[in-house]
C-alpha atoms as a PDB file:
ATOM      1  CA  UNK A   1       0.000   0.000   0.000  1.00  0.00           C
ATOM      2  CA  UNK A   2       1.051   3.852  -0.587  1.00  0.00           C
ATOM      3  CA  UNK A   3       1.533   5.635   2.397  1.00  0.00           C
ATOM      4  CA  UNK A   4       0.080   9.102   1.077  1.00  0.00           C
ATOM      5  CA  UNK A   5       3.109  11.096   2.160  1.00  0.00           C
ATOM      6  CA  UNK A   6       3.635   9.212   5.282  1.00  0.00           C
ATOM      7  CA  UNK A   7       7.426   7.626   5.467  1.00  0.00           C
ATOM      8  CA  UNK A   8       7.710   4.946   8.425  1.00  0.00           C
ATOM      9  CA  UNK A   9      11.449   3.949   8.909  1.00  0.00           C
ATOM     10  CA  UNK A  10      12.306   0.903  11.387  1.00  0.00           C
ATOM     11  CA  UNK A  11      15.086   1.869  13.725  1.00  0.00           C
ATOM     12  CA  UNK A  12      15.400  -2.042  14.955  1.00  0.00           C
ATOM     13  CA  UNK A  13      13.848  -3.510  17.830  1.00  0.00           C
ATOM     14  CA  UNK A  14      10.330  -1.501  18.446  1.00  0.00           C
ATOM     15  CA  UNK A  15      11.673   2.156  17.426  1.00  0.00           C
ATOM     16  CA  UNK A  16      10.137   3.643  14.257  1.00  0.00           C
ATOM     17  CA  UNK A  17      10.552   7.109  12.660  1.00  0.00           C
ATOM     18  CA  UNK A  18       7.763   8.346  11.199  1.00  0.00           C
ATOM     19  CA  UNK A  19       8.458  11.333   9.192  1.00  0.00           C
ATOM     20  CA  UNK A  20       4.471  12.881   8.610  1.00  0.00           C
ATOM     21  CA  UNK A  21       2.951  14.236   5.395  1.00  0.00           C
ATOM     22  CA  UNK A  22       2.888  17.016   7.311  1.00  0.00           C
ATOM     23  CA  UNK A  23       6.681  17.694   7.604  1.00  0.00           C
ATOM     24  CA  UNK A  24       6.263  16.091  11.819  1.00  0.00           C
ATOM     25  CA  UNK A  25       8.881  13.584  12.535  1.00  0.00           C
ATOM     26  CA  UNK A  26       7.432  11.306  15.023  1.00  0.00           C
ATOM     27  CA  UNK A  27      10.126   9.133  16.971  1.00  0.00           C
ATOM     28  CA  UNK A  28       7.644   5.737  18.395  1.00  0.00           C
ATOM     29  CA  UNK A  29       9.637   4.001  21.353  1.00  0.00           C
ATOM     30  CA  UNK A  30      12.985   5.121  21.153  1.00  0.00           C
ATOM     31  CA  UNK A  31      15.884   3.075  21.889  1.00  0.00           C
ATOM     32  CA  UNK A  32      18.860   4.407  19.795  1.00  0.00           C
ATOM     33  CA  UNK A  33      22.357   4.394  21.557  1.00  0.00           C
ATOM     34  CA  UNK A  34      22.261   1.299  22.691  1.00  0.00           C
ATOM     35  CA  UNK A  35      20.414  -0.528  20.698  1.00  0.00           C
ATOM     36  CA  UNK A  36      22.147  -3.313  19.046  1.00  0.00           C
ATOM     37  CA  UNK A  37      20.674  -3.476  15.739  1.00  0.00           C
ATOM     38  CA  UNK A  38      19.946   0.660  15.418  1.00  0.00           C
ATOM     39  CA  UNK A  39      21.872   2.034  12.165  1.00  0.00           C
ATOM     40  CA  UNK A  40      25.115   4.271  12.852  1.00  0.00           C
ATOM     41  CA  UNK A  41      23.111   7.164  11.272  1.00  0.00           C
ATOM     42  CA  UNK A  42      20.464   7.081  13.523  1.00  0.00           C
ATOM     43  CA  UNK A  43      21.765   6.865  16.782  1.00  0.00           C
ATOM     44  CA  UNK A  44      21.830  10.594  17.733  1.00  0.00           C
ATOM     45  CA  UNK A  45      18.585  12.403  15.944  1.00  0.00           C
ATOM     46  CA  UNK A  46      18.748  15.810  15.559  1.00  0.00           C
ATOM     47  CA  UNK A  47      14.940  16.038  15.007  1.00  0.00           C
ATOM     48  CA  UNK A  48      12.177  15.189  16.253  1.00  0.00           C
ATOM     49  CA  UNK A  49       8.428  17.253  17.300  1.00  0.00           C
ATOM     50  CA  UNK A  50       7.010  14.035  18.755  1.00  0.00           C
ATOM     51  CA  UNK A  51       7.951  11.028  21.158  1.00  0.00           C
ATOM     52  CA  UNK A  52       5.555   7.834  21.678  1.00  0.00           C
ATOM     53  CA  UNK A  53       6.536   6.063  25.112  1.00  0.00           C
ATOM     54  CA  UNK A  54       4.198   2.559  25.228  1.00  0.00           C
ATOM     55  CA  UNK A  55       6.046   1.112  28.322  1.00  0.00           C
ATOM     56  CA  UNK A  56       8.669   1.908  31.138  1.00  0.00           C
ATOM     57  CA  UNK A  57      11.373  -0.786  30.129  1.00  0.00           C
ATOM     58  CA  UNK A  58      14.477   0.280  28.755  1.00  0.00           C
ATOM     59  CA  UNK A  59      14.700  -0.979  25.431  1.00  0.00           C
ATOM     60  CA  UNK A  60      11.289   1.163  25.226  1.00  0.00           C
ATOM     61  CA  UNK A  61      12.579   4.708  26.198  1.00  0.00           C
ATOM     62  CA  UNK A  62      16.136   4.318  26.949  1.00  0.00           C
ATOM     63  CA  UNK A  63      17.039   7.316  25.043  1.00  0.00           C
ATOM     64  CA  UNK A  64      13.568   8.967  25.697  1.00  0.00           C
ATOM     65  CA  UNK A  65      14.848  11.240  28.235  1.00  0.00           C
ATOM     66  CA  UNK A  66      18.414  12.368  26.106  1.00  0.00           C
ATOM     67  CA  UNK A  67      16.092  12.791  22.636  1.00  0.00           C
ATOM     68  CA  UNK A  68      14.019  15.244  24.275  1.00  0.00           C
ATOM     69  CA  UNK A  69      16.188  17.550  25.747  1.00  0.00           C
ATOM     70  CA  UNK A  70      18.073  17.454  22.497  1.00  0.00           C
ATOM     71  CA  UNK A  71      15.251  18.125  20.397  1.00  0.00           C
ATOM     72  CA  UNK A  72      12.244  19.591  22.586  1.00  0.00           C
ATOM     73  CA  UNK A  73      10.229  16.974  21.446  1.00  0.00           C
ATOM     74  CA  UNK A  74       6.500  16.718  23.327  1.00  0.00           C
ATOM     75  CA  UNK A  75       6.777  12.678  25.322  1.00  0.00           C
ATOM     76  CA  UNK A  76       3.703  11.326  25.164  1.00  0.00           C
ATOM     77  CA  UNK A  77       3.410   8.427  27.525  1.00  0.00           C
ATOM     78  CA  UNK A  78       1.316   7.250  30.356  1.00  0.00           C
ATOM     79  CA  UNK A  79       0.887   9.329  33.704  1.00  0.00           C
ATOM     80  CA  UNK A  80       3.704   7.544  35.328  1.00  0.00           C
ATOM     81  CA  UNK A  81       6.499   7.694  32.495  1.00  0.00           C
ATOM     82  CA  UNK A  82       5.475  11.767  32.256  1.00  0.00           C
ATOM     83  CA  UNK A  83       6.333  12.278  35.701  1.00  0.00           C
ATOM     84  CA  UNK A  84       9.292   9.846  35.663  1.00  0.00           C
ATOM     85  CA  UNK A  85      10.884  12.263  32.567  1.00  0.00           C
ATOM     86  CA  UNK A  86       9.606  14.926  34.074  1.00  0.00           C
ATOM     87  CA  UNK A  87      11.914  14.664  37.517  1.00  0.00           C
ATOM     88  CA  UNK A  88      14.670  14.018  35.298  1.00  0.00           C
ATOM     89  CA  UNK A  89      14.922  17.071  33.517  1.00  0.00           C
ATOM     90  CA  UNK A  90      12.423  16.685  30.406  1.00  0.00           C
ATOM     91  CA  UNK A  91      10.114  19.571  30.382  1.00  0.00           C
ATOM     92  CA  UNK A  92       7.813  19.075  27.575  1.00  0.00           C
ATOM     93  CA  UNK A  93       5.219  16.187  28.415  1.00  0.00           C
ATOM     94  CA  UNK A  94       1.714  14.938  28.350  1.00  0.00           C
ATOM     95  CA  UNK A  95       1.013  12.317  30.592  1.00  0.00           C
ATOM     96  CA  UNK A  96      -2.072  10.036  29.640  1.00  0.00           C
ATOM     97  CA  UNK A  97      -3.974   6.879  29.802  1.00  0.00           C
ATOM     98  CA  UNK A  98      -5.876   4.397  28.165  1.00  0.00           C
ATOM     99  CA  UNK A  99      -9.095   5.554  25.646  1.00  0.00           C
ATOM    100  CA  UNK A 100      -7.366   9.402  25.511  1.00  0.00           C
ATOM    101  CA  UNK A 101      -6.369  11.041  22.340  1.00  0.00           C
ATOM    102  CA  UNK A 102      -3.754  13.684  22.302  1.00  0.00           C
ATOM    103  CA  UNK A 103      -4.444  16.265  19.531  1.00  0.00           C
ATOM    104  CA  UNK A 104      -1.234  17.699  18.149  1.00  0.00           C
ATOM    105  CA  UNK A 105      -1.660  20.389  15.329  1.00  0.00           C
ATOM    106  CA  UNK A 106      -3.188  17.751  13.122  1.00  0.00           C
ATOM    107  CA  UNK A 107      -2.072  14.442  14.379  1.00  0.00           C
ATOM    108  CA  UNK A 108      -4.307  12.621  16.554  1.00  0.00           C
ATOM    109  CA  UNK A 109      -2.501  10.262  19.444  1.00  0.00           C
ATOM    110  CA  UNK A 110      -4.890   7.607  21.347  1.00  0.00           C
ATOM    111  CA  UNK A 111      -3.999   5.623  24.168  1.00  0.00           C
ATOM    112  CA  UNK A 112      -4.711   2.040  23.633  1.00  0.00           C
ATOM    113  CA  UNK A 113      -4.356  -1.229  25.505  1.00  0.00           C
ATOM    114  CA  UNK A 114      -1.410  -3.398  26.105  1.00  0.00           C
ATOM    115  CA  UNK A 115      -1.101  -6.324  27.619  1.00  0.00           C
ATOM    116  CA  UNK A 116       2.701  -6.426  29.080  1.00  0.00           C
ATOM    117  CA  UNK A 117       4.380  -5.034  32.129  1.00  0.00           C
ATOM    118  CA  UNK A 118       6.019  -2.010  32.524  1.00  0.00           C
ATOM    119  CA  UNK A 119       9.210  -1.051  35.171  1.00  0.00           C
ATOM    120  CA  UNK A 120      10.960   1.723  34.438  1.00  0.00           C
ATOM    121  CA  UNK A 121      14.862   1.478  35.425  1.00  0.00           C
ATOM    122  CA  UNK A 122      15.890   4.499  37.094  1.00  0.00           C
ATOM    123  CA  UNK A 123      19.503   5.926  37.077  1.00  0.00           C
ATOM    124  CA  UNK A 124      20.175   4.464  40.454  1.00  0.00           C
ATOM    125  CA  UNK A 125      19.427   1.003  39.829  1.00  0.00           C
ATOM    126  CA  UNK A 126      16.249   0.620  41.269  1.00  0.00           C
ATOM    127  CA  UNK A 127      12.971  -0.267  39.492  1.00  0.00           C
ATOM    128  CA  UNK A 128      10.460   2.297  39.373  1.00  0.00           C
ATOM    129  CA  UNK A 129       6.652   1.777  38.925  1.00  0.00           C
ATOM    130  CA  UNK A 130       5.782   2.735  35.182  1.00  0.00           C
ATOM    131  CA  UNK A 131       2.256   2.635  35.083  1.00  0.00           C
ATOM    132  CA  UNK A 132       0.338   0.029  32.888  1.00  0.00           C
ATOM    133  CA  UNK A 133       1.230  -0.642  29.032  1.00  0.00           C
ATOM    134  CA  UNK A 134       0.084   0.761  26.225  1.00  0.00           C
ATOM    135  CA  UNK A 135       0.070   1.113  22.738  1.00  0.00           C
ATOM    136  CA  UNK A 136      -0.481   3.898  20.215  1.00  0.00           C
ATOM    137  CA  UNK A 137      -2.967   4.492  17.549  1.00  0.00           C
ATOM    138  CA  UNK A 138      -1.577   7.343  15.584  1.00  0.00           C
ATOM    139  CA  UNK A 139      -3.623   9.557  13.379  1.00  0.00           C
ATOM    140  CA  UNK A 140      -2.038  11.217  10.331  1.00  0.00           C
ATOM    141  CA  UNK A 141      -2.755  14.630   8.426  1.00  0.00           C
ATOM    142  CA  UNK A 142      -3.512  12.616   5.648  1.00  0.00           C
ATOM    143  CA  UNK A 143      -5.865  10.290   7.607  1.00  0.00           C
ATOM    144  CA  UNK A 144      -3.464   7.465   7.536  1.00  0.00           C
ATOM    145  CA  UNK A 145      -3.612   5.262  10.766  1.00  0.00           C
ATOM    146  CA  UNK A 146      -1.020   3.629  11.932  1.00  0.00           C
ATOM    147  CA  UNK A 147      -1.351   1.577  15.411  1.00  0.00           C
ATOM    148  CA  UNK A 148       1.896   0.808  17.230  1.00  0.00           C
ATOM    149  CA  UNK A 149       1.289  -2.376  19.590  1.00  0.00           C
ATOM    150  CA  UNK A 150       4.268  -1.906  22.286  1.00  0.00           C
ATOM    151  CA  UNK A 151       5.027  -5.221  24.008  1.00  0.00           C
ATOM    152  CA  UNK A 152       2.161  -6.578  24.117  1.00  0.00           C
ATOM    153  CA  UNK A 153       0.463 -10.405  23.589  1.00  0.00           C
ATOM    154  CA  UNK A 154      -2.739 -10.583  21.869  1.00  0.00           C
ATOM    155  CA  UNK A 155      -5.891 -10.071  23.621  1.00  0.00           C
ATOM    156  CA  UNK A 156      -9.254  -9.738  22.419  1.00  0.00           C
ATOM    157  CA  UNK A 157     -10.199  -6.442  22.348  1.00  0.00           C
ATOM    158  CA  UNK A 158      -8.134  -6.041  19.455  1.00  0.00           C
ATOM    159  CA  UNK A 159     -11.302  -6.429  17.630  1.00  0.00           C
ATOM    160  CA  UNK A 160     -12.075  -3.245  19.507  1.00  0.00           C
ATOM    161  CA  UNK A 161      -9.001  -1.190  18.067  1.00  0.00           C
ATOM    162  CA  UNK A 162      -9.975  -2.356  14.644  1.00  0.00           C
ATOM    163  CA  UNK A 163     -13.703  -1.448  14.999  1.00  0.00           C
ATOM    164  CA  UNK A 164     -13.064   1.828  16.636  1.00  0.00           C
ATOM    165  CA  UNK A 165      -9.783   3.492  14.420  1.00  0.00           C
ATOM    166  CA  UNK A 166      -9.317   0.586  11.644  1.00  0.00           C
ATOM    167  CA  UNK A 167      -5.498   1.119  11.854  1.00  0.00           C
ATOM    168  CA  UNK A 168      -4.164   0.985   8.125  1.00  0.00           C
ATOM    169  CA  UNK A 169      -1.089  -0.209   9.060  1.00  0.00           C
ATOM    170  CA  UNK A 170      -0.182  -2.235  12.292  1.00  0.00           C
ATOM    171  CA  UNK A 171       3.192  -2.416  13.977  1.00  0.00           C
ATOM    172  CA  UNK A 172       3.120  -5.810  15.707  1.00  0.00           C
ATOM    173  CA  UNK A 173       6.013  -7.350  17.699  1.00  0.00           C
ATOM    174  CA  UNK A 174       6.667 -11.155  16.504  1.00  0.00           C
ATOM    175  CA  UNK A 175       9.846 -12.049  18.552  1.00  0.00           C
ATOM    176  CA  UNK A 176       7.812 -14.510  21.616  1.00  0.00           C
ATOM    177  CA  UNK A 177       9.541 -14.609  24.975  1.00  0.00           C
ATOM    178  CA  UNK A 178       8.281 -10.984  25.914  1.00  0.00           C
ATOM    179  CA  UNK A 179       5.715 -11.223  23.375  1.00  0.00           C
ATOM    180  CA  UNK A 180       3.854 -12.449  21.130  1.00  0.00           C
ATOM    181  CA  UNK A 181       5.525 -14.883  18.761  1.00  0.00           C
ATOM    182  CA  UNK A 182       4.449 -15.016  15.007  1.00  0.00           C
ATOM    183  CA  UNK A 183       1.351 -17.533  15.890  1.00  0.00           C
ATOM    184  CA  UNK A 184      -0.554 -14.685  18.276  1.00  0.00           C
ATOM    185  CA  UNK A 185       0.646 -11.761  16.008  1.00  0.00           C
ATOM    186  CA  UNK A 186      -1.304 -13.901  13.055  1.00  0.00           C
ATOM    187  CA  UNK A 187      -4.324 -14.269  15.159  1.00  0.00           C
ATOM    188  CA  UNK A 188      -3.388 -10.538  16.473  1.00  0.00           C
ATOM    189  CA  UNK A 189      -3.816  -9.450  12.615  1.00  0.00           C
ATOM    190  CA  UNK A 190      -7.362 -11.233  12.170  1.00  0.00           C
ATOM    191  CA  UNK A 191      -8.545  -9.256  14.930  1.00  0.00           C
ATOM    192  CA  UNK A 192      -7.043  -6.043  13.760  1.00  0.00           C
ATOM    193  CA  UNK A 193      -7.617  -6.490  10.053  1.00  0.00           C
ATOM    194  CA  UNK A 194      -4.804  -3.765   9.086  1.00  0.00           C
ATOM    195  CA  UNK A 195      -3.954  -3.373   5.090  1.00  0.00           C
ATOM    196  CA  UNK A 196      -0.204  -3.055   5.890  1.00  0.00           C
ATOM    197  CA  UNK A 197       1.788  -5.148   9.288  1.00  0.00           C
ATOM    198  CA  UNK A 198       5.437  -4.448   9.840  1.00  0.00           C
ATOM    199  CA  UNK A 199       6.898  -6.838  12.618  1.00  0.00           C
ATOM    200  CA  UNK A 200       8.705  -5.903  14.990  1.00  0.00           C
ATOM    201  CA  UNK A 201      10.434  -6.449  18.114  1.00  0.00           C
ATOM    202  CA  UNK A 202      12.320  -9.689  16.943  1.00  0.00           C
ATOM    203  CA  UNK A 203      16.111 -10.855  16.450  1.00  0.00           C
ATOM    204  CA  UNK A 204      17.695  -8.151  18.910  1.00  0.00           C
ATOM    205  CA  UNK A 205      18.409 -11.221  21.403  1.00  0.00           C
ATOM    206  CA  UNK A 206      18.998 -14.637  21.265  1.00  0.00           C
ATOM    207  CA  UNK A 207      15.554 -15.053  23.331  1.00  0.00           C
ATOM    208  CA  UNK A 208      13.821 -13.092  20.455  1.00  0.00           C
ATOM    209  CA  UNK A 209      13.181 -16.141  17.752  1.00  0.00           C
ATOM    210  CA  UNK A 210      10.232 -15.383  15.703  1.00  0.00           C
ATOM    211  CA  UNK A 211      10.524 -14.326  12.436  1.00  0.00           C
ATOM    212  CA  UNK A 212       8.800 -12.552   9.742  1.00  0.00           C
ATOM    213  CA  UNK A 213       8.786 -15.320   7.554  1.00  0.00           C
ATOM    214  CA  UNK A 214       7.199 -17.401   9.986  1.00  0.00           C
ATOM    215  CA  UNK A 215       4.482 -14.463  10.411  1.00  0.00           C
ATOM    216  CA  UNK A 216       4.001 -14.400   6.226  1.00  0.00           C
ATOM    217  CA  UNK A 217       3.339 -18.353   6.108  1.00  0.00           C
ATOM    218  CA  UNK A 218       1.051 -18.384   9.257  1.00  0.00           C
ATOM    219  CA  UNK A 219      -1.243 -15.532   6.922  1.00  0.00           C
ATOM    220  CA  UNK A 220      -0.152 -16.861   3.343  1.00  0.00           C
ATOM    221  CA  UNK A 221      -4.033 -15.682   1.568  1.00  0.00           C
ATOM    222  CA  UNK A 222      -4.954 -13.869   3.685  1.00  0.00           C
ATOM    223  CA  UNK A 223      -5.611 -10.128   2.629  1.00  0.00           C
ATOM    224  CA  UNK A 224      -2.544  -8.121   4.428  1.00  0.00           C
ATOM    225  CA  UNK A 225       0.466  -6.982   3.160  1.00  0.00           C
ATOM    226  CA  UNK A 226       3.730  -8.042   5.397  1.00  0.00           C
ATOM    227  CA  UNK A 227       6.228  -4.973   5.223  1.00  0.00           C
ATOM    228  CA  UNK A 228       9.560  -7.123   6.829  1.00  0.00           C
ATOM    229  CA  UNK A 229      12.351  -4.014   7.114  1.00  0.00           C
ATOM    230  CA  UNK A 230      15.858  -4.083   7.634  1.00  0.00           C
ATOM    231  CA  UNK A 231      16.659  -1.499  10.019  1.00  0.00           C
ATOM    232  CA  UNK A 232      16.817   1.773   8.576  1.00  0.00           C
ATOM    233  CA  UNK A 233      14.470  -0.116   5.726  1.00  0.00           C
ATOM    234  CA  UNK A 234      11.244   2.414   5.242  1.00  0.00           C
ATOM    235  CA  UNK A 235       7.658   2.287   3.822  1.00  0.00           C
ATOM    236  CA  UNK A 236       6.444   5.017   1.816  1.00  0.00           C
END
């Protein structure tokens, strides 16, 4: 499918860049320095108007915190995560929760369910409550959905999320272990009914063993396009 505008680039792991047809770059769980399989180029973004935060754990919003005092980005995350970044220095952010929709110029944010866990590791070593998980549906200028899943197994009320904001293209993690594994992201995708899913959240560990491939012969017929990137790979 054509994206209208839209470019979504994978960053590795469960960090996109999604550069709007609106000239917004939106940065969606970001884990950059330290993530393994992040391209050299991307590591240190100079830009970016928007941050997604779907959960507290670090390979979630490890560089949350550095991106947005770099850039002045607006975090949007859960209550919790807001006030965590907030007490360690990042001033621009809108804590929320599940079923609200942040309204950016023309970008619509909503809140959805996750079904995961979410500690956030402070700088001393300790673990800090981090609210519940989430994921994202994001709504474009253009009217292009997207729905970001964070870490997250599949649970019914997908069929909600589908019903509700019919994402047009679904970013699903397939890696099992923390996740789902290609089997619930296929059932995940019934449920959901997107045109367009880009796994996710797969390969960066040894524990991580789906695969996309796995994913595209679980759903071989079935009306969905599977977008597998290589990181820094993009849809357009």
């Amino acid at each position: 499918m054509q994206l209208e505008g839209a470019v979504i680039t994978w960053l590795g792991h469960a960090t996109f860049l999604v550069e709007t047809p609106g000239k917004k770059t939106i940065v969606m769980d970001p884990w950059l320095t330290e993530n393994p399989k992040c391209p050299d180029e991307y590591r240190t973004l100079d830009k970016a108007d928007i941050i997604l935060i779907s959960h507290g754990h670090f390979d979630h919003m490890g560089s949350a915190a550095d991106l947005a005092k770099r850039t002045g980005a607006l975090v949007v995350s859960n209550f919790e995560i807001g006030s965590f970044l907030a007490s360690q220095g990042v001033e621009n952010t809108v804590g929320m929760n599940k079923g609200g929709t942040v309204t950016v110029g023309d970008i619509k944010i909503t809140m959805v369910h996750a079904d995961h866990s979410s500690g956030i590791s402070a700088p001393d070593g300790s673990t800090v409550y981090g609210g519940e998980a989430s994921g994202f549906v994001v709504t474009l200028e253009n009217g292009l959905t997207l729905y970001h899943a964070g870490d997250t197994n599949v649970f019914a009320d997908m069929s909600i999320i589908h019903e509700l904001y019919a994402p047009d293209v679904a970013m699903l993690p397939i890696g099992g272990h923390f996740t789902m594994s290609p089997k619930e992201a296929a059932y995940a995708v019934k449920l959901l009914k997107p045109k367009m899913v880009i796994p996710m959240h797969y390969g960066t560990f040894d524990a991580l063993t789906g695969t996309p491939e796995a994913l595209k012969d679980l759903l071989a017929g079935q009306p969905v396009e599977i977008e597998a990137l290589q990181p820094g790979g993009q849809c357009r």
